[in-house]
Structure formats: structure tokens, C-alpha cells
Protein backbone atom coordinates (compact mmCIF):
# COMPACT_ATOMS: atom_id res chain seq x y z
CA UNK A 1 -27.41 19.42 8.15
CA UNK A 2 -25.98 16.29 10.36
CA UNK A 3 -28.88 14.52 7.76
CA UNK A 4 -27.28 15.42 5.06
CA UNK A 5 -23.46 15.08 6.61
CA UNK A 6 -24.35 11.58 7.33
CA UNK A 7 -25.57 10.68 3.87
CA UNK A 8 -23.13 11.55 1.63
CA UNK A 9 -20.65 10.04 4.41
CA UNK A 10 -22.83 7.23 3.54
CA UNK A 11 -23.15 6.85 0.19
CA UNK A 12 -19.27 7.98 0.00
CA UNK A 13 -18.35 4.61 2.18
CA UNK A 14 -21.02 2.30 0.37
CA UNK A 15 -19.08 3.70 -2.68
CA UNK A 16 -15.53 2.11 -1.50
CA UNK A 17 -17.07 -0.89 -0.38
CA UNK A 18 -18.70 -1.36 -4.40
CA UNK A 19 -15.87 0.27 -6.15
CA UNK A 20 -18.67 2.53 -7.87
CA UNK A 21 -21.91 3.51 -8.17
CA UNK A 22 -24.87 1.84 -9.59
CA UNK A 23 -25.62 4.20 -13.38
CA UNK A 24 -22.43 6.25 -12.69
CA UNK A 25 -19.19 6.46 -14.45
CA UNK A 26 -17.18 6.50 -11.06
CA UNK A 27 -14.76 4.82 -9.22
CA UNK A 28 -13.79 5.42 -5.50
CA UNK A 29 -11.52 8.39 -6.42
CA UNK A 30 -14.93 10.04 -8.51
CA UNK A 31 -17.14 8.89 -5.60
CA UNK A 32 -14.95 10.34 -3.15
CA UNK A 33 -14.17 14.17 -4.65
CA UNK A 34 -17.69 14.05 -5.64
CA UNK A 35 -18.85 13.65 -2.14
CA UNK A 36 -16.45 16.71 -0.97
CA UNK A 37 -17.82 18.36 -3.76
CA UNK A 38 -21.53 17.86 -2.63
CA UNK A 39 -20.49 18.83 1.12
CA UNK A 40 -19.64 22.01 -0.11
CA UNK A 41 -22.07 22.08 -2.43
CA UNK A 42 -25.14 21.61 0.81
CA UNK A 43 -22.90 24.03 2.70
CA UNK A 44 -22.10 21.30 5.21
CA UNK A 45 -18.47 22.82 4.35
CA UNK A 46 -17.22 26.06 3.21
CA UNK A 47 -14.59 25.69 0.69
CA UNK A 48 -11.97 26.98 3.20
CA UNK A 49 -13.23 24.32 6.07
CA UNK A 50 -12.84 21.93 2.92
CA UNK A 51 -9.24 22.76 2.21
CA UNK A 52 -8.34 23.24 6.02
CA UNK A 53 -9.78 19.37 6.50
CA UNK A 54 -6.81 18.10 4.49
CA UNK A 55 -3.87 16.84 5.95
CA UNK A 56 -1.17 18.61 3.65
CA UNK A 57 2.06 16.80 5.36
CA UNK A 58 0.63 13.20 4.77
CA UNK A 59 -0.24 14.41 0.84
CA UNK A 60 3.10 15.99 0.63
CA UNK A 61 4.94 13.16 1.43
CA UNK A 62 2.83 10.76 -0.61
CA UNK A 63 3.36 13.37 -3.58
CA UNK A 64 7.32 13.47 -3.09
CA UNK A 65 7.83 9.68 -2.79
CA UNK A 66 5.85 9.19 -5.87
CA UNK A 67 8.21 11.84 -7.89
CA UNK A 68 11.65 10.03 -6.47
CA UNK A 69 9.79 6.14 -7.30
CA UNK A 70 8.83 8.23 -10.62
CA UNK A 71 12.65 8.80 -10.95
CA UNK A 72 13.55 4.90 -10.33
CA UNK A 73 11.10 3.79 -12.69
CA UNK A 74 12.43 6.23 -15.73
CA UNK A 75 16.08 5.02 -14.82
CA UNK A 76 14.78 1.48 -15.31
CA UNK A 77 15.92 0.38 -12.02
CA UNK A 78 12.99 -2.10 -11.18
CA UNK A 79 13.36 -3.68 -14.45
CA UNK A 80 16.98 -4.32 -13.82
CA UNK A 81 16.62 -5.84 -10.91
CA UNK A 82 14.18 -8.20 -11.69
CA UNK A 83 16.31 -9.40 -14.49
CA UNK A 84 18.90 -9.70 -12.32
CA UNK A 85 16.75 -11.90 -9.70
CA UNK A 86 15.50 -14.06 -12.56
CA UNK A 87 19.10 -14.85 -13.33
CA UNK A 88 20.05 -16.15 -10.45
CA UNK A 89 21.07 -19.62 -11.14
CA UNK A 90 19.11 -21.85 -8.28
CA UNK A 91 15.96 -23.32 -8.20
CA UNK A 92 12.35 -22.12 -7.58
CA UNK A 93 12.46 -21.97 -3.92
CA UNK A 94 15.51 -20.37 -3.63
CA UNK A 95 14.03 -17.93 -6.59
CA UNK A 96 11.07 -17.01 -4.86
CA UNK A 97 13.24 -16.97 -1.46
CA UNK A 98 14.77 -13.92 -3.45
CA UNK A 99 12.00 -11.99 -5.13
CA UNK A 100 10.27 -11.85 -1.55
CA UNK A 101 13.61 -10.37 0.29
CA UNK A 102 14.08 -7.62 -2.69
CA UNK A 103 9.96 -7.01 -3.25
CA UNK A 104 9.72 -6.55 0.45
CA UNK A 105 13.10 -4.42 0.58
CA UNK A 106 12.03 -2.20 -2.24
CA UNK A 107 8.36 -1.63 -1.07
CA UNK A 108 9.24 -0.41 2.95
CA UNK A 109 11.02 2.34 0.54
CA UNK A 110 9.39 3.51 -2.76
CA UNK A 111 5.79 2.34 -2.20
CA UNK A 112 4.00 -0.93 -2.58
CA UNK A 113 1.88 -0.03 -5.64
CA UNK A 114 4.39 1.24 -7.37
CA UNK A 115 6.77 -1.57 -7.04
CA UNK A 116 4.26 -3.92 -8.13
CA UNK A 117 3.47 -1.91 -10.98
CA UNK A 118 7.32 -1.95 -12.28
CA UNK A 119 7.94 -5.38 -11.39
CA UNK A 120 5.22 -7.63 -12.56
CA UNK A 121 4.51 -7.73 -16.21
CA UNK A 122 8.91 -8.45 -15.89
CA UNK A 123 8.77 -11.25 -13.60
CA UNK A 124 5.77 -12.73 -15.40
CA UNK A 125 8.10 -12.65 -18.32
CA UNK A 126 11.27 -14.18 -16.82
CA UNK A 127 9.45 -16.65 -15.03
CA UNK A 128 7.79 -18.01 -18.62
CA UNK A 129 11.18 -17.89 -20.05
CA UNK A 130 12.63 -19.88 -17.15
CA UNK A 131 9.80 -22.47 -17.75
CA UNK A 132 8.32 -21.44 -14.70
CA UNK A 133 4.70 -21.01 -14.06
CA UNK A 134 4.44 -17.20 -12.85
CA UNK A 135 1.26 -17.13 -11.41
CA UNK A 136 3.12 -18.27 -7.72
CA UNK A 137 5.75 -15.85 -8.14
CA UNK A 138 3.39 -13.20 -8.65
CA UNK A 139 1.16 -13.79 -5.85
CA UNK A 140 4.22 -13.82 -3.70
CA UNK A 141 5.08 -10.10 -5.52
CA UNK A 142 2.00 -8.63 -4.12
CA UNK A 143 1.51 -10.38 -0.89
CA UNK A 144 5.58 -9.17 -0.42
CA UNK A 145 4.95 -5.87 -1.60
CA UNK A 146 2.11 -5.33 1.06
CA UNK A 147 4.09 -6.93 4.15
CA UNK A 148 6.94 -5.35 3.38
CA UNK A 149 5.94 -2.32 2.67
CA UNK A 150 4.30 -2.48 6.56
CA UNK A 151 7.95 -2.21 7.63
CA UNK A 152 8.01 1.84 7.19
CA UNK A 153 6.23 4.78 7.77
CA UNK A 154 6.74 5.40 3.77
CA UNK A 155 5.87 2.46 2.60
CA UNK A 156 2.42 2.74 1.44
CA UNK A 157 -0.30 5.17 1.94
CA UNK A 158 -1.65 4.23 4.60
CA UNK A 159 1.20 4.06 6.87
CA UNK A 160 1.95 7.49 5.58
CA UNK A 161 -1.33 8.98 7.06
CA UNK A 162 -0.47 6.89 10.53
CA UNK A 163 2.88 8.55 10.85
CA UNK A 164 1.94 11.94 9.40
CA UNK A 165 -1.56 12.67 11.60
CA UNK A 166 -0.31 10.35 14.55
CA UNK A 167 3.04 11.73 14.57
CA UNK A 168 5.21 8.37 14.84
CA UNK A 169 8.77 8.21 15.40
CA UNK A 170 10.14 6.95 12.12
CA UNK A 171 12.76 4.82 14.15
CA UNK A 172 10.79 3.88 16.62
CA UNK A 173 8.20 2.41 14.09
CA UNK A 174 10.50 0.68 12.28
CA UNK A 175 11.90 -1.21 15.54
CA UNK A 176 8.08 -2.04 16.36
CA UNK A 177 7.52 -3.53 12.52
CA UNK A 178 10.88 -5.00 11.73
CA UNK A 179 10.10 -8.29 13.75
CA UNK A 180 6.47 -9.19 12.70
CA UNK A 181 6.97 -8.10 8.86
CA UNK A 182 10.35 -10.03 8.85
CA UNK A 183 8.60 -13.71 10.40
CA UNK A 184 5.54 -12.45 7.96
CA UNK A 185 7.35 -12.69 4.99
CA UNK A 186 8.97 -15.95 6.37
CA UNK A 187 5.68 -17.20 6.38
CA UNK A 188 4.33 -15.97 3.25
CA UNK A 189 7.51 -18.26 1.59
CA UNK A 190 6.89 -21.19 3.32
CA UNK A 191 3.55 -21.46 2.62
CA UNK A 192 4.18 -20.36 -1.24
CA UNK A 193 7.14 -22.98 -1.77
CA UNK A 194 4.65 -25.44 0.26
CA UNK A 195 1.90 -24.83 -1.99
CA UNK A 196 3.69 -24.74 -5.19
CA UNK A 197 6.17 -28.46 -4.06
CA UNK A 198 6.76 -30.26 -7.08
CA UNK A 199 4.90 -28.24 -9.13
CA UNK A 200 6.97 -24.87 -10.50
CA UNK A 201 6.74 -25.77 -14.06
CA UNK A 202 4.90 -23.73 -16.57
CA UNK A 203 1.84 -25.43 -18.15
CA UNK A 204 1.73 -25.46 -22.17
CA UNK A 205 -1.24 -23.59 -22.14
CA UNK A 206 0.79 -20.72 -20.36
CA UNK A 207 3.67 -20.48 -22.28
CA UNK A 208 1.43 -20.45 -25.29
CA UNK A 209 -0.87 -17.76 -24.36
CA UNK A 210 1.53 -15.46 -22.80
CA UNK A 211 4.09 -15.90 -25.38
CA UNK A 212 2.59 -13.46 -27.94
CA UNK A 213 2.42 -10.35 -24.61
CA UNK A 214 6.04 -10.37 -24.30
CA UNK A 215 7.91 -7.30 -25.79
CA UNK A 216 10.99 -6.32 -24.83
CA UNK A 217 10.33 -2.59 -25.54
CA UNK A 218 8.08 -3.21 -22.32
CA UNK A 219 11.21 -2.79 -20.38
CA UNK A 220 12.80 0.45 -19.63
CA UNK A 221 15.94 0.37 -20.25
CA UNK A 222 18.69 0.70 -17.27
CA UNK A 223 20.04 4.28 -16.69
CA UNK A 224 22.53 3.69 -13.87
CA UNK A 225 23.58 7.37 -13.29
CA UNK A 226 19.51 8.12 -13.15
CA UNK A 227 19.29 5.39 -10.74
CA UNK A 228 21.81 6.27 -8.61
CA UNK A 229 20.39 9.31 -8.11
CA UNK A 230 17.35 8.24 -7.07
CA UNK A 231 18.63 5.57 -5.15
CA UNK A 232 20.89 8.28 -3.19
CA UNK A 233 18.42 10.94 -2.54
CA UNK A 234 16.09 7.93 -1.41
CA UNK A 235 18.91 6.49 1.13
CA UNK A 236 19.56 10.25 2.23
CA UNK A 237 15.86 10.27 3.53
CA UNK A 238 15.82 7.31 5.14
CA UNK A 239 18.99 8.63 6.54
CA UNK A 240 17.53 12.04 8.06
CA UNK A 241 14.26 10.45 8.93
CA UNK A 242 15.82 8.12 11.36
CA UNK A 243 18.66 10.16 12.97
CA UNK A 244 16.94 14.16 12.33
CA UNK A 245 13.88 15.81 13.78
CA UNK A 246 13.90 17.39 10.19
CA UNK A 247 9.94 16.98 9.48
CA UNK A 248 9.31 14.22 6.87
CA UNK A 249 7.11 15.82 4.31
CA UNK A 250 9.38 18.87 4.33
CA UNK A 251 12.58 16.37 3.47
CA UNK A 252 10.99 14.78 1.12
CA UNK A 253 9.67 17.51 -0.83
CA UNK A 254 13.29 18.78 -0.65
CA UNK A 255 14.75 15.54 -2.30
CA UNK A 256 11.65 15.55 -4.88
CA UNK A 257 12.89 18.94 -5.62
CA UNK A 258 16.21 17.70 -6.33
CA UNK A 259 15.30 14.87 -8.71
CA UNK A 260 13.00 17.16 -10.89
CA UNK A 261 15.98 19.69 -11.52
CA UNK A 262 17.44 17.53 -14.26
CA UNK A 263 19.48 17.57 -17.37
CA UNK A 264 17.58 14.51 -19.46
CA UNK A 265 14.36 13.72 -17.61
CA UNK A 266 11.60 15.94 -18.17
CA UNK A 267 9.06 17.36 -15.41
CA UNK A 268 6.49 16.29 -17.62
CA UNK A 269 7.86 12.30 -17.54
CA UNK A 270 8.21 12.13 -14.11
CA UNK A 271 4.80 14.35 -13.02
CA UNK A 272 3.27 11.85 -15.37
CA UNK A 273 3.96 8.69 -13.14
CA UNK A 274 2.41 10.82 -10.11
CA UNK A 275 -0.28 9.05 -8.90
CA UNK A 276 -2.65 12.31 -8.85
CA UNK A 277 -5.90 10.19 -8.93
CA UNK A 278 -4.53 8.65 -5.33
CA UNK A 279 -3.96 12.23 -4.15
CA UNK A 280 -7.60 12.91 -5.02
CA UNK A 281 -8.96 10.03 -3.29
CA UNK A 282 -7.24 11.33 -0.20
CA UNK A 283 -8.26 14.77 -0.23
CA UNK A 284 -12.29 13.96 -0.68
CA UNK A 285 -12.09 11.52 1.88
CA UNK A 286 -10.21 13.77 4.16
CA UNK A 287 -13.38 16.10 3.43
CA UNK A 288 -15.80 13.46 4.11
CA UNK A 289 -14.56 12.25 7.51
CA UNK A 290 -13.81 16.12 8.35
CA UNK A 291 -17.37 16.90 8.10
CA UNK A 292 -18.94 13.57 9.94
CA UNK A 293 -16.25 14.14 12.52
CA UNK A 294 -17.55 17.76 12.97
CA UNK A 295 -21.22 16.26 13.51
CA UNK A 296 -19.85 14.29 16.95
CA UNK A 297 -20.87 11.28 15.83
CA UNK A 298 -17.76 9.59 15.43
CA UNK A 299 -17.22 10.06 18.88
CA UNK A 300 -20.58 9.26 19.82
CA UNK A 301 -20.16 6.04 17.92
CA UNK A 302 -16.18 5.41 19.91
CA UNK A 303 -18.06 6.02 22.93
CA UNK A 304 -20.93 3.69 22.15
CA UNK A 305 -18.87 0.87 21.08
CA UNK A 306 -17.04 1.64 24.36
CA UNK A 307 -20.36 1.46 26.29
CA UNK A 308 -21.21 -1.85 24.32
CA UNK A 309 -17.75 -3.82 25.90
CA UNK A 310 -16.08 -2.95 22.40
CA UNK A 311 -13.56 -0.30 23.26
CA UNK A 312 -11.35 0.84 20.53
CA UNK A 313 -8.70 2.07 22.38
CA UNK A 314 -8.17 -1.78 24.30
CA UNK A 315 -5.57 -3.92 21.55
CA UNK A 316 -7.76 -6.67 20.50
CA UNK A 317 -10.81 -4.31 19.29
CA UNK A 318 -8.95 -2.28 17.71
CA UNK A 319 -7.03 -5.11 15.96
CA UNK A 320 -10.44 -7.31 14.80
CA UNK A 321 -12.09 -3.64 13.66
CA UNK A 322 -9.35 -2.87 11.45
CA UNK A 323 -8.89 -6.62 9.75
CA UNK A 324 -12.47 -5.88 9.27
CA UNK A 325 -13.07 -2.36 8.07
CA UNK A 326 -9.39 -2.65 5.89
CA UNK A 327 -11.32 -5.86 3.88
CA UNK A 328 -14.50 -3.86 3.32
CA UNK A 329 -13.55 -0.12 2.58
CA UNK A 330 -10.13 -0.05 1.67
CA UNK A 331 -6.93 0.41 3.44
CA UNK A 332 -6.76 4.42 3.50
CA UNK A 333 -10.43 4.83 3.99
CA UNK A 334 -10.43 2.29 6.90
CA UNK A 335 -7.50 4.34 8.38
CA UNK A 336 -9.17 7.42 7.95
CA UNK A 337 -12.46 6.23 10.12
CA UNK A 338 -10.57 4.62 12.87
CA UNK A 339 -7.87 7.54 13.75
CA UNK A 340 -9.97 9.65 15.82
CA UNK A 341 -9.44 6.44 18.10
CA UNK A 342 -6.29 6.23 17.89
CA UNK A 343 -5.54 7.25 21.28
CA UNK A 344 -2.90 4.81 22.59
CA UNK A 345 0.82 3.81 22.02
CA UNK A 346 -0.06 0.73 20.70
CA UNK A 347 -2.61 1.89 18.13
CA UNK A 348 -0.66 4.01 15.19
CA UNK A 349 1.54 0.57 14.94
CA UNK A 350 -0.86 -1.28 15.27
CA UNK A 351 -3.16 0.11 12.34
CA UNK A 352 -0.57 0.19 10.14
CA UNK A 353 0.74 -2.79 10.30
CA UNK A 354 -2.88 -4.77 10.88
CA UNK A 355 -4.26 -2.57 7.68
CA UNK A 356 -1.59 -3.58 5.65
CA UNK A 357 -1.12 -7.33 6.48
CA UNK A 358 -5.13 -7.53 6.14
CA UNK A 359 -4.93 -5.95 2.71
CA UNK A 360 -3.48 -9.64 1.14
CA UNK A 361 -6.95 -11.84 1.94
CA UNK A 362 -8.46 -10.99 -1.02
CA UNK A 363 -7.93 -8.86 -4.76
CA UNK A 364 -9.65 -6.15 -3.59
CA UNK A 365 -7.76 -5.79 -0.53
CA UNK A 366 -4.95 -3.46 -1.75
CA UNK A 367 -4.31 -2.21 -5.01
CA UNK A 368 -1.15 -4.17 -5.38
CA UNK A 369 -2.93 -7.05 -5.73
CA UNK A 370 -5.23 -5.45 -8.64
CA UNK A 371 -2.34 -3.99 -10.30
CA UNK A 372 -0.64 -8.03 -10.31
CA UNK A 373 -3.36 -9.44 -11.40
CA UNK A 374 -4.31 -7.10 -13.86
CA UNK A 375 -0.56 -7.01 -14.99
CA UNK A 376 -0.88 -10.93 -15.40
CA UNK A 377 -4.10 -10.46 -17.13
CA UNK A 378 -2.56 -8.54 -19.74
CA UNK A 379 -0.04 -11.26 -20.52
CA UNK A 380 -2.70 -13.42 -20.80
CA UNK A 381 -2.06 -15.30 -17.52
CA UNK A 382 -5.59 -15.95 -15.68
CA UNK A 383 -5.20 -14.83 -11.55
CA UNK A 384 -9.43 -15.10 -10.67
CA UNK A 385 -10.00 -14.33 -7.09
CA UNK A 386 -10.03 -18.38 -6.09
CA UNK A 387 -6.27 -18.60 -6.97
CA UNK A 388 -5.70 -15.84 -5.52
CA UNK A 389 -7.56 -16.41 -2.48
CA UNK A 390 -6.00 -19.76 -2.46
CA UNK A 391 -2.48 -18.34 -1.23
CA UNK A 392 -3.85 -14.67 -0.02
CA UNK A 393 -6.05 -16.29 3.02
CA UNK A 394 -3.53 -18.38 4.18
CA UNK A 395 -0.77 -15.63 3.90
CA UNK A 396 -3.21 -13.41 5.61
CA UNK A 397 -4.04 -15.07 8.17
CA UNK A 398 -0.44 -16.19 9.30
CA UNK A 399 1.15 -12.55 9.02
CA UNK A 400 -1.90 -11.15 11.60
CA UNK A 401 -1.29 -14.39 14.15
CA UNK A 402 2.08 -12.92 13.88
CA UNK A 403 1.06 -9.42 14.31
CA UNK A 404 -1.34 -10.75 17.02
CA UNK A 405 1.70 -12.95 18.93
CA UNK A 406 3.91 -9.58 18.82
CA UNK A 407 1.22 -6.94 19.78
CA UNK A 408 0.30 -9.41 22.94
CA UNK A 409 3.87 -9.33 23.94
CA UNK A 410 4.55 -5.47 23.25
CA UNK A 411 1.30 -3.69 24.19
CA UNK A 412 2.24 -3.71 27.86
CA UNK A 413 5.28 -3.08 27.46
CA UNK A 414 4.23 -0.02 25.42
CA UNK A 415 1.69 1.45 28.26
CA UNK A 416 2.54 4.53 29.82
């Protein structure tokens, strides 16, 4: 059975690195329920070990902050406050100074992806009406979304598995993140405004070919007593996770309960603008490490590397492995296979912010880069992976020096 454990674990992983498999209709959500399907299927699993391998906190809390960014997004909140950034009368620098601060603001809150996925076609249209070219500003939207989002435990996926299985101190994560996400996203501006000196203007080209994508019944329009909800049951979490013991996932699923029991939004809107194909993806991979985990060869293969001068549990492996594995599988996946070795202070922080800074080297790095580009795409403004890498490697590699810098000074201050 280990055989069989260890090729569907294969052919799961081989599946994240591709994005799919070759004569199948799948992507790395299908790959991954398919291989919990065919672990239960072998009877490597019962269907009971299956459902006991999930971690329902971390998919609870995922599934409420989806339903409250749900209710943001209905009120039109992101929309208006991109407008309201575009309108700010100063020049580019001081423009992008300001769409990093709120991006990076927004996304430690109400998740990375999903800011992205409000903001961008918006900005992309403000910036070409501004006679701007967008394609900076938008690389600076995802590249913002991902290092700011590293500033929380509920700020992307990822760092809501870390906090969840690991059991962080919200508080006590956030005073580990806030310095090396806030010189990060210093960083990421200087080296955009550097990039971009004398040369903010839109091209003809890109006016032209982007003008006929903008619609105005794109934008939703601004509720402000929907927002304010949102806004207040999203500040009331932040609240009780910082200064409660109240467990996380419970909290939130109250305050998701809250914003469903409404007046003019539908359930059905705001269950719509779940993410349920994420939710998926975690649950078969929480299947698919469950049963490889069972066979002892993860911790054959900690021990090994240990054995081999490559312990994961010393700061600098651990920091190089996740860089690595977050670039080849995938943020969550990557977090999922390096847990079980998460045995010191040092390493929840650490591979959630590493994961997450990693995730801007290339597109397929995090899916807030994806959903940018393909937002741009759709306004007809061309983001290949050279442009992208173009600003993405150097912004990469400057947030982990400064991840590096901080976890060199911290670690031993962090040891027991």
C-alpha cells in the first residue's frame, strides 16, 4: 500500500508543479480531489480517515473570510476605493506610493486573491484614463497584495493553515511580520518608481487597445451601509483575535453568520463569491499528505535531510526549502509538505512569511499574480511572464534579504 500511497502523492505533486495533467481536463483543484478520491478508492484511506485528515478550523476560517470579503465586494467597497486612490491629485510616484499602502492594508485583512480580483480590471482603468501606463501599477497590485497580505495570520491561505495547525498567537505574529512586510513593501516601491523613472505615460497602442474593455457597469456600485457592515464585523475580528483567546475559526464563522442574515443581499450572491474550488484544493491535499504522512516517510525523509547536514528545523534550511518548494508546487501545497517540520519558534513565521514573499518571482507563484495578469489580459493589456519577471525577481528577492536580515536577528532571540 506505501506503493501506491507514494504514487498518487506523486502524481498529485507533479500535478501542482504542471498545473494539470497531460490528456486530462484538470487543474490542481481536479488533480488534487481526484487523488483523495483514488486513496480511498485503493483503500489507502477509509472515507472516515479521509474526512478526519482535514483540518476543519483552517477551512472554516478560510470559508468565513471569503463570505465577509464576499460582503465587501457586493457593497462595492474595493471599487470605491480605487477610484478614490486614482483621484488623488499627485503624480505617479506618489500614486503608486498609495495603491501599495491601501493594497497591502486591505490584503493582511480580506485576502490577497480576493483583493486583487476587485481591484485590478479598476485600476487598469483609472490608470488609462489618467494617461498612465497600468501595467507598473498592476504589478505593484499583486506583488502588494502578496507582501502585505504576509502581515496576518488571515491574510491569505497559507498563513491561515500556519496559524490554524501551528497554533500562532495572532498578536504575536503580527509583531514578528509587521517589520519585514513594512521595509518589503518599501522596497517593492522603490524599485517600481526606479524602474518605471521618466517613463509613467501610457503608450498609444495601450490606450487604443484597452479603450474598447472599459465598461462602467464593470464596477459595482458603492453601498456604504453594506460596507460598513462588513468593514465593522471585519475590524471586530481583528479586534477579538488580538486581545481574546476566543478561537479564530469559531469568531469568524460567527461574524460570517452575521453578514449572511441580511435584508438586501442574498445567500445565494454572497455563497457565490466563495471560493469553493480553493476549499477543494485544500481538502484533497489535506488527504494526500495525511496518507504519505501515515506511511513514515515524511519523517524518514526530515530525518534524512537531517542526517545529510540539511536539517529543517535549523533557520536557513528551512528558509532556502521553502523559497524553493513555494516556486515549484504552490504556496499551500508547499506549506502543507513542510509542517510536519515545523518544530521550532521560528518556523510557523517563518513559512509564512518566506512562502508568501517567494510567491512574487514569477506568474505562477501565487494566484494573485494570475488573477492581475489575467485581469489585464482581458483589457487587452499584454503582462507575459518577462515583464512580469522583470519587476517580480527583483521584488522577490529584496523582500526575502529582508526576511533573511530580520529572521538572523530574531531567531535567537526566539529560542527557548
Amino acid at each position: 500500500m506505501t506503493v501506491t500511497v507514494v504514487a498518487i502523492f506523486a502524481i498529485v505533486y507533479l500535478g501542482m508543479i504542471a498545473g494539470g495533467l497531460p490528456f486530462l481536463q484538470l487543474d490542481r483543484t481536479g488533480i488534487a480531489l481526484l487523488g483523495a478520491i483514488a486513496l480511498v478508492a485503493f483503500g489507502a484511506l477509509t472515507p472516515d480517515e479521509a474526512a478526519r485528515s482535514v483540518h476543519l478550523p483552517t477551512l472554516i476560517l478560510l470559508f468565513s473570510f471569503m463570505v465577509i470579503s464576499a460582503q465587501m465586494r457586493l457593497g462595492g467597497f474595493y471599487t470605491w476605493v480605487t477610484l478614490q486612490i486614482a483621484a488623488l491629485p499627485v503624480g505617479p510616484p506618489a500614486l503608486l506610493a498609495a495603491v501599495v499602502a491601501a493594497v497591502a492594508a486591505l490584503s493582511a485583512v480580506f485576502s490577497n486573491d480576493v483583493i486583487c480580483l476587485a481591484i485590478a480590471p479598476v485600476l487598469a482603468d483609472a490608470c488609462l484614463r489618467r494617461g498612465l501606463d497600468p501595467v507598473p501599477f498592476l504589478l505593484a497590485l499583486a506583488c502588494a497584495a502578496n507582501v502585505g497580505s504576509a502581515a496576518t495570520l488571515i491574510g491569505n491561505p497559507q498563513n491561515m493553515l500556519v496559524g490554524e495547525v501551528l497554533g500562532l498567537s495572532f498578536s504575536g505574529y503580527a509583531l514578528e511580520a509587521i517589520v519585514p512586510v513594512a521595509l518589503g513593501l518599501a522596497a517593492l516601491w522603490a524599485l517600481v518608481a526606479w524602474q518605471m523613472r521618466g517613463r509613467w505615460a501610457a503608450s498609444e497602442t495601450q490606450a487604443a487597445t484597452a479603450a474598447p474593455a472599459r465598461r462602467s457597469t464593470d464596477l459595482a456600485p458603492f453601498d456604504r451601509w453594506q460596507s460598513t457592515k462588513g468593514l465593522a464585523v471585519a475590524g471586530a475580528l481583528v479586534v477579538v483575535f488580538l486581545f481574546t483567546d476566543w478561537p479564530r475559526d469559531v469568531a469568524a464563522l460567527t461574524g460570517a453568520g452575521l453578514l449572511l442574515m441580511s435584508r438586501r443581499l442574498h445567500s445565494t450572491h454572497m455563497l457565490g463569491l466563495v471560493d469553493w474550488e480553493l476549499l477543494v484544493l485544500f481538502i484533497g491535499l489535506f488527504a494526500v499528505n495525511h496518507a504519505l504522512a501515515h506511511t513514515g516517510l515524511t519523517a524518514q525523509a526530515v530525518q534524512a535531510l537531517a542526517d545529510a547536514g540539511f536539517p529543517l528545523t535549523e533557520p536557513a534550511p528551512l528558509f532556502a526549502t521553502a523559497v524553493v518548494l513555494a516556486n515549484v508546487v504552490s504556496n499551500v501545497p508547499s506549506i502543507m509538505l513542510l509542517l510536519p517540520a515545523a518544530t521550532e519558534p521560528f518556523s510557523g513565521p517563518m513559512l509564512a512569511l518566506v512562502s508568501t514573499f517567494a510567491g512574487n518571482l514569477l506568474i505562477v507563484g501565487s494566484i494573485a499574480n494570475i488573477i492581475v495578469v489575467d485581469a489585464a489580459r482581458r483589457r487587452g493589456i499584454a503582462i507575459d511572464w518577462r515583464r512580469h519577471a522583470r519587476t517580480g525577481v527583483p521584488v522577490t528577492l529584496a523582500t526575502l534579504a529582508v526576511a533573511a536580515a530580520w529572521f538572523a536577528w530574531r531567531v535567537p532571540a526566539m529560542q527557548p
